[in-house]
Protein backbone atom coordinates (compact mmCIF):
# COMPACT_ATOMS: atom_id res chain seq x y z
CA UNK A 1 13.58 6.70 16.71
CA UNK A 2 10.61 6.04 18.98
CA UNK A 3 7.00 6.73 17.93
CA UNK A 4 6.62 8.89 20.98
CA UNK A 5 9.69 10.96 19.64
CA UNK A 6 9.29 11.63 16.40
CA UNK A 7 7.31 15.09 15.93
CA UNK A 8 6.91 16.28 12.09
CA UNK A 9 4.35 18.87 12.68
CA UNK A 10 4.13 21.78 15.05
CA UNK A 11 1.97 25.35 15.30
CA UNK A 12 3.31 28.24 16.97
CA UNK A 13 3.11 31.77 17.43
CA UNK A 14 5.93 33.46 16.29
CA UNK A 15 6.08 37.30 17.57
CA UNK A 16 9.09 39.51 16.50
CA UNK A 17 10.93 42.58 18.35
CA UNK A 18 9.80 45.70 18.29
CA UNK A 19 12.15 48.55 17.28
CA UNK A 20 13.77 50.90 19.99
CA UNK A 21 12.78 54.25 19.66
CA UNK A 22 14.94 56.92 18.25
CA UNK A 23 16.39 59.73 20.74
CA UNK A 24 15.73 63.46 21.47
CA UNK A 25 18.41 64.94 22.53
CA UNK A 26 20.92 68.11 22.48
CA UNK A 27 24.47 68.61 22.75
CA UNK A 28 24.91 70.67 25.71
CA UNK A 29 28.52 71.13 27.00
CA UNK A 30 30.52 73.84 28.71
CA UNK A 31 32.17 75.25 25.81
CA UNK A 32 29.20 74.45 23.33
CA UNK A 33 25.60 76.13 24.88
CA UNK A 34 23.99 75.59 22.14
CA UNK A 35 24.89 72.26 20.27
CA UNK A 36 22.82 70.14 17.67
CA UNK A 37 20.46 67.89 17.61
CA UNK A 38 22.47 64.26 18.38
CA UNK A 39 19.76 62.10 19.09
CA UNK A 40 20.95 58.40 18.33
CA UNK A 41 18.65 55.71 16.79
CA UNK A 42 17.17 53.07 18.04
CA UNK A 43 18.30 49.35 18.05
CA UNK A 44 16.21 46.84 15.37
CA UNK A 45 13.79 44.58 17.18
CA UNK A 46 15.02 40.61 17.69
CA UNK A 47 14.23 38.18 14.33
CA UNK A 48 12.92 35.06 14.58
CA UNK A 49 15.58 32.60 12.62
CA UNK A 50 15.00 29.23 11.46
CA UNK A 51 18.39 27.07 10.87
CA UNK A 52 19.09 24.02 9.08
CA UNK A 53 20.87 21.23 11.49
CA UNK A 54 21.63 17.88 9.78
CA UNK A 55 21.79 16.05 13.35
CA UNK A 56 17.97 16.93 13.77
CA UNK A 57 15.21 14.58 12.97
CA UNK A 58 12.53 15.48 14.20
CA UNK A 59 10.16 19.03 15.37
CA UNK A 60 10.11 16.89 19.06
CA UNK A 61 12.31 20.11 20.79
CA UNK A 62 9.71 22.49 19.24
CA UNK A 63 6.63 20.71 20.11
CA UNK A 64 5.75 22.62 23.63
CA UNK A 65 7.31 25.98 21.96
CA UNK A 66 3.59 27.63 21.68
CA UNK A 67 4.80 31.02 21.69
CA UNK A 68 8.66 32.25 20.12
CA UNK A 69 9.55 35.92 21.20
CA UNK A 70 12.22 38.23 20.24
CA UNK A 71 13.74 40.56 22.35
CA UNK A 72 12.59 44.38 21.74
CA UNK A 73 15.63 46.90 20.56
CA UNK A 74 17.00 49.10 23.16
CA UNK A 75 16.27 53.30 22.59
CA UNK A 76 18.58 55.37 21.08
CA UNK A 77 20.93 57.50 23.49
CA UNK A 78 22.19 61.07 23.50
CA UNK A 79 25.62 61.63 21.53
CA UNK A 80 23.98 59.70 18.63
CA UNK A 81 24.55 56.40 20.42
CA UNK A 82 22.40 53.78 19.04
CA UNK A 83 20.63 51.50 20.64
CA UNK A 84 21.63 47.85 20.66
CA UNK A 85 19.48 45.23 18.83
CA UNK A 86 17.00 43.19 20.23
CA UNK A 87 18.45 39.55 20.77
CA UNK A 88 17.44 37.39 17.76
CA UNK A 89 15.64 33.74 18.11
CA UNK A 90 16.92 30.89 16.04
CA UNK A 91 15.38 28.08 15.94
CA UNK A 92 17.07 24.58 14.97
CA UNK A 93 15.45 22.82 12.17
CA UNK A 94 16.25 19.45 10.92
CA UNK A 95 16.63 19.45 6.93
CA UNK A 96 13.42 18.86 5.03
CA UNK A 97 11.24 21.32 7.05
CA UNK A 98 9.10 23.72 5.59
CA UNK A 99 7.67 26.63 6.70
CA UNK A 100 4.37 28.07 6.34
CA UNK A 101 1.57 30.43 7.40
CA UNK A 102 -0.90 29.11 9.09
CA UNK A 103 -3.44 31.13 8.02
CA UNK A 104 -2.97 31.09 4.30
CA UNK A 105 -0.71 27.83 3.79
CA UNK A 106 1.77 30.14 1.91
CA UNK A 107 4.17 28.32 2.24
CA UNK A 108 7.46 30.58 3.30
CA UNK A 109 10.69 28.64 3.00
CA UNK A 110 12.31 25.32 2.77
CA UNK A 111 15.16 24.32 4.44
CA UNK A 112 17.29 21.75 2.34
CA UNK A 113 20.84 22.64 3.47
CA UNK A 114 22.84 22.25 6.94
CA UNK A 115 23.67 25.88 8.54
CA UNK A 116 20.63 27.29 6.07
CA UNK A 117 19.10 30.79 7.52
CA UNK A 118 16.04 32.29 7.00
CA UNK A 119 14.53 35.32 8.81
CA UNK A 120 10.79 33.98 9.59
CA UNK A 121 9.77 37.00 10.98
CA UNK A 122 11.64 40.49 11.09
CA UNK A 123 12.12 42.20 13.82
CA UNK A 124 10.77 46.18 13.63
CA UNK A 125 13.01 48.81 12.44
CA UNK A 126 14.96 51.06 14.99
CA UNK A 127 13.57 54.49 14.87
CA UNK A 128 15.70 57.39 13.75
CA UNK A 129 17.11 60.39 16.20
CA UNK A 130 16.57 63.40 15.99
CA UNK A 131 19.56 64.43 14.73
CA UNK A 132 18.38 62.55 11.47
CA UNK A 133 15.62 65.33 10.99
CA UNK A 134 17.17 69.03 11.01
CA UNK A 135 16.96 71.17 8.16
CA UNK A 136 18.10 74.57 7.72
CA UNK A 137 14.68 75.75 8.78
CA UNK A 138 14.52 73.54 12.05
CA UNK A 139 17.97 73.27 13.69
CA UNK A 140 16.37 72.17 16.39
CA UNK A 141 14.06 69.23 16.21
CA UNK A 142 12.28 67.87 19.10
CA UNK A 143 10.78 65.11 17.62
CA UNK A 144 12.32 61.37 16.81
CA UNK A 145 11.12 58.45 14.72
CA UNK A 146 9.50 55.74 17.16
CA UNK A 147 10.37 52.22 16.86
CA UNK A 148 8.63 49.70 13.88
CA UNK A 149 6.01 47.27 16.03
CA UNK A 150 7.13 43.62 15.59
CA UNK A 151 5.21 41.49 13.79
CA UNK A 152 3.07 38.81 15.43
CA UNK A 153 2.07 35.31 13.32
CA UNK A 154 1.03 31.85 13.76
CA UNK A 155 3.44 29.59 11.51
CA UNK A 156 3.17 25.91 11.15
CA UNK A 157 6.18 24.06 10.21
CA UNK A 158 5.99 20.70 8.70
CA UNK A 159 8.93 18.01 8.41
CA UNK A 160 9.47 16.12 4.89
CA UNK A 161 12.04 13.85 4.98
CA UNK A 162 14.80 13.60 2.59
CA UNK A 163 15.64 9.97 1.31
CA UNK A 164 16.46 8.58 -1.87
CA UNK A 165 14.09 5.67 -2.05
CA UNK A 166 10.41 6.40 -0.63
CA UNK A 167 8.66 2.98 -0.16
CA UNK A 168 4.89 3.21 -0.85
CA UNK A 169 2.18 0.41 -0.30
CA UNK A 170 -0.85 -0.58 1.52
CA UNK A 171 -0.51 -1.75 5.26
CA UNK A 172 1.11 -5.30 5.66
CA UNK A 173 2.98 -5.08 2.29
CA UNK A 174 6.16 -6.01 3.68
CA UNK A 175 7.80 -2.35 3.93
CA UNK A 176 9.25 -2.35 7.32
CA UNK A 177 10.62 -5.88 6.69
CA UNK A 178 12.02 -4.78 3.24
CA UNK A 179 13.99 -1.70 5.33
CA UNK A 180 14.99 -4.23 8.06
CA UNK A 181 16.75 -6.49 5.75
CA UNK A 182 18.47 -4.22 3.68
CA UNK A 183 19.78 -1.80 6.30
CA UNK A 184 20.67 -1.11 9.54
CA UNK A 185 17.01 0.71 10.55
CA UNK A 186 15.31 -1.61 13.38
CA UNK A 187 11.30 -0.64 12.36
CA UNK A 188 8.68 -2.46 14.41
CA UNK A 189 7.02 -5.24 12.32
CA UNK A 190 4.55 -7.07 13.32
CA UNK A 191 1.43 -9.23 11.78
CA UNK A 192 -1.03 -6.77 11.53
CA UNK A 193 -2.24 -3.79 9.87
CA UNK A 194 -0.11 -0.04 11.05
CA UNK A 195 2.57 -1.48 12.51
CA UNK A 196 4.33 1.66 11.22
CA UNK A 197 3.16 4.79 12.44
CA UNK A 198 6.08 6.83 12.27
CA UNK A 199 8.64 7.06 8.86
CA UNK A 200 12.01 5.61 9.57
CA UNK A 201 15.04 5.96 7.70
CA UNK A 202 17.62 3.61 6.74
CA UNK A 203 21.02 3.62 4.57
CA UNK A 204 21.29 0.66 2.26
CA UNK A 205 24.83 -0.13 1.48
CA UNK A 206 25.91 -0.72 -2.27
CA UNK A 207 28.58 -1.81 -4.13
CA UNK A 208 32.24 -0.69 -4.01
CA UNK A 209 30.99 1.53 -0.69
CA UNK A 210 28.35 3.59 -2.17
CA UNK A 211 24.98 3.85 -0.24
CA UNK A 212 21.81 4.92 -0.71
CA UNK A 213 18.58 6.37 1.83
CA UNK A 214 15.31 4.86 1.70
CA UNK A 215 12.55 5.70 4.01
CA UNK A 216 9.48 3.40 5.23
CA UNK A 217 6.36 5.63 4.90
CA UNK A 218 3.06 4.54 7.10
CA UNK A 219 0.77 2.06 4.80
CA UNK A 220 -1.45 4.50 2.42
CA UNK A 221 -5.16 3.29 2.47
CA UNK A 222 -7.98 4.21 -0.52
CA UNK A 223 -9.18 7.44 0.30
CA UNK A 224 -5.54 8.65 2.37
CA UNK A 225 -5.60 11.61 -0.10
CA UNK A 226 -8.60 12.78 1.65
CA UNK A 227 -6.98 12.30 5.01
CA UNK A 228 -8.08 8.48 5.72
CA UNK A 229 -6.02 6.11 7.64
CA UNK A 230 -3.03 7.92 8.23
CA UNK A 231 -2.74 9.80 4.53
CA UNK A 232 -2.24 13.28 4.76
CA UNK A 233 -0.38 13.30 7.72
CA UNK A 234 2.26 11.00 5.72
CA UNK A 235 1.89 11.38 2.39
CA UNK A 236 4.16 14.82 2.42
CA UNK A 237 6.97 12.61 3.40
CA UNK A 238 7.24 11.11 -0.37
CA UNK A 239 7.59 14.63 -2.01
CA UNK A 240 11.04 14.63 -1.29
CA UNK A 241 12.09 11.11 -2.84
CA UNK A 242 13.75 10.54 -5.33
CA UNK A 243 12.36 7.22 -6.46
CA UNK A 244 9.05 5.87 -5.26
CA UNK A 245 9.12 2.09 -4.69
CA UNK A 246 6.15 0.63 -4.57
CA UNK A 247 5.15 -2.18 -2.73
CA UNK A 248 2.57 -4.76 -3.54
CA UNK A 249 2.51 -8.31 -1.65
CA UNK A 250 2.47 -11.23 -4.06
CA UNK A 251 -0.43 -12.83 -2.43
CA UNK A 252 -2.32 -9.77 -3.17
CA UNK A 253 -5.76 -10.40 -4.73
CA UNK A 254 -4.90 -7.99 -8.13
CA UNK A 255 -1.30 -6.96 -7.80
CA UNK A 256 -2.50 -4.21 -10.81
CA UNK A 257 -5.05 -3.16 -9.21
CA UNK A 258 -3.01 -2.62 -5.95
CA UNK A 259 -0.37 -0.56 -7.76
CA UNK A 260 -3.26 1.45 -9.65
CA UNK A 261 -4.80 2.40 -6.25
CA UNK A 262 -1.87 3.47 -4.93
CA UNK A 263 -0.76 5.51 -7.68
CA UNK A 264 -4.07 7.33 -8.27
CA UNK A 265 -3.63 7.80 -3.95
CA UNK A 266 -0.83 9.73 -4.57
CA UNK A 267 -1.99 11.14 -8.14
CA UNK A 268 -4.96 13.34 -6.16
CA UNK A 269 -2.61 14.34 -2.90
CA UNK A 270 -0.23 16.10 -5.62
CA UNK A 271 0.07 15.25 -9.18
CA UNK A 272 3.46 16.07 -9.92
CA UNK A 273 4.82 13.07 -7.55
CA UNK A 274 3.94 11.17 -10.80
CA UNK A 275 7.03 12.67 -12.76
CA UNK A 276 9.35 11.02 -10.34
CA UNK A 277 10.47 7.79 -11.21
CA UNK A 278 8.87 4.28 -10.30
CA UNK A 279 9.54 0.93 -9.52
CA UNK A 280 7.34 -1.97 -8.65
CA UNK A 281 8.78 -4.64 -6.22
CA UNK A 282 6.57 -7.59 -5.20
CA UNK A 283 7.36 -8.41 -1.86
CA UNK A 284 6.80 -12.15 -0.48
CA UNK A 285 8.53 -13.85 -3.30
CA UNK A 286 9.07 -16.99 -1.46
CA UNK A 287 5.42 -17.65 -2.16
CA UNK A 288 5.35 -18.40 -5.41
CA UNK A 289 7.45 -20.87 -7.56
CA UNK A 290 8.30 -19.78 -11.15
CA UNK A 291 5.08 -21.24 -12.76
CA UNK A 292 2.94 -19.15 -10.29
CA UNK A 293 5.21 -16.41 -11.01
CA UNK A 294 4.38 -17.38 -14.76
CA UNK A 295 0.67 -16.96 -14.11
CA UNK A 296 0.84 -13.13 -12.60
CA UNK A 297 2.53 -11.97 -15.50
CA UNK A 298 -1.02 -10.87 -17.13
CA UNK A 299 -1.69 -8.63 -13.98
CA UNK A 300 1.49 -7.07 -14.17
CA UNK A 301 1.62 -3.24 -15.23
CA UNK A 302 4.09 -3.27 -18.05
CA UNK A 303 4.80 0.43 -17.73
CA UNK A 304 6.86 0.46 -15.00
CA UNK A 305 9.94 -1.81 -14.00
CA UNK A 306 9.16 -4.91 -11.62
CA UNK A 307 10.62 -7.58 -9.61
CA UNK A 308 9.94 -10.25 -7.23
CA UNK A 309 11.93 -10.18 -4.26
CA UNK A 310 11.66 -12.06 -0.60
CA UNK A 311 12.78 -9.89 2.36
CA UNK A 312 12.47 -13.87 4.50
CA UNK A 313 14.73 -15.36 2.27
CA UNK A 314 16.90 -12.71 0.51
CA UNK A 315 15.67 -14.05 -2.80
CA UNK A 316 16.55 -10.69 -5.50
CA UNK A 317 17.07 -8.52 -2.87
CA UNK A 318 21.03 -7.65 -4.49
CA UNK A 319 18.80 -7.51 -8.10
CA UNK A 320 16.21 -4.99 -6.06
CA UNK A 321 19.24 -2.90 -5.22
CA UNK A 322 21.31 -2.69 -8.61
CA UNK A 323 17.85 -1.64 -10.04
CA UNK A 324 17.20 0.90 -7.38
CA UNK A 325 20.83 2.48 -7.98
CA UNK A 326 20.92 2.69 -11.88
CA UNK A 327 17.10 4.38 -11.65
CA UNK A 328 18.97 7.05 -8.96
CA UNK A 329 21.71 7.47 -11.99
């Protein structure tokens, strides 16, 4: 998945059908000189769909789509023929995208499922032929219901991925490598700080042929809550995991007070992210020896499971795993 590729936000305006307009018109044959009103209706102005596709990752084939427009319904005909619909617009989605207004933020759907529908913006109603409005005092109505305006909006759609395992830590924690080694996901990872600027996905393989997702989010910095570093434009990517790993490098200066950062990080951006479960993996095991290992123990938070692991050397990386699967039990 190439940086260049992978689009998770886009803004559009999203501008429905208009209604066709309902008919005026008579029955007028040989034999009947003075038929009814049979005025048909008019067709329903084009929707704009959204739709759930499992083999999309990304927003990239929506990103130059700056204006989405629905096909206007056709007028009704004579004979109380209806006009046909406008054509609707669906647009593919991958799974995790939301949908919102971009002038409020309400948000508008979620799509969580493959083939998932919603109608983002309703086309206008047909209007209704004549024929719909004769009474015993006006047989003869020459007047028809025009066609319902479509509906014109700007709608931002946001992608949140869906993984089991969300890894969270500060840049240079050891993320990308962690993913690398444990799946088949081929993340740049390099020696310095945002190596990642793009989440990438990877399935671990378990035991007995069971698997698991985990997704490497870009390093969170202090202050990402309030849109620092890379933070808000990443942070929505955790709301959807299951399990929040986090990350701290053993040759960090307070591994506590790396975990407590990140944590509070995430505590501001949305509060309820702390209900999911946690798990503290200190990356860069091969480091230490079991006396240093000895020595951290006093700067270890003891409310939340923890392990050393090495992503170099493979050291607990089948313990990271069985403690990864029975927290997704």
């Amino acid at each position: 998945m190439a940086g260049s590729n992978f689009i998770d936000y886009v803004k559009f305006c999203s501008r429905s059908g208009a209604g066709g307009n309902g008919s005026v018109h008579f029955r007028r044959e040989k034999h009947v000189p003075k038929g009814g009103p049979d005025g048909g209706d008019g067709g329903r102005g084009g929707h704009i769909i959204l739709r759930g596709n499992a083999q999309l990752w990304t927003l990239l084939h929506l990103k130059y789509k700056k204006h989405v427009i629905a096909d206007r319904g056709n007028n009704g005909e004579g004979g109380r023929r209806k006009g046909a619909d406008g054509k609707d617009v669906i647009l593919e989605v991958p799974i995790g995208t939301v949908a919102r207004e971009a002038e409020t933020g309400e948000i508008r759907c979620e799509i969580t499922e493959d083939g998932q529908e919603f109608v983002l913006t309703p086309g206008g109603r047909g209007g209704q032929g004549n024929d719909h409005f004769k009474t015993s005092t006006n047989q003869a109505p020459h007047y028809a219901q025009p066609g319902g305006e479509g509906i014109e909006e700007w709608i931002i759609l946001e992608l949140k991925l869906l993984a089991d395992v969300g890894l969270v830590g500060f840049p240079n924690a050891g993320k990308s490598t962690l993913l690398a080694s444990v799946s088949a996901a081929k993340p740049e990872i390099a020696d310095y700080a945002f190596t990642t600027l793009i989440p990438n996905l990877g399935v671990v393989d378990y035991r007995d042929g069971k698997s698991f997702v985990m997704a490497d989010i870009p390093g969170i910095i202090e202050g990402a809550a309030e849109g620092k570093g890379l933070g808000l434009r990443f942070l929505r990517h955790i709301e959807r995991n299951s399990i929040l790993l986090f990350l701290v490098p053993a040759d960090a200066d307070h591994i506590g007070e790396q975990y407590a950062i990140l944590l509070d990080e995430i505590k501001r951006y949305n509060p309820e992210l702390l209900d999911k479960k946690r798990i503290l993996a200190i990356s860069k095991a091969d480091l230490l020896d079991e006396e240093l290992m000895e020595a951290l123990k006093p700067e270890i938070p003891q409310d939340v499971p923890h392990l050393y692991f090495s992503s170099v050397t493979g050291f607990q990386l089948p313990a990271l795993k069985d403690l990864i699967w029975r927290a997704l039990q």
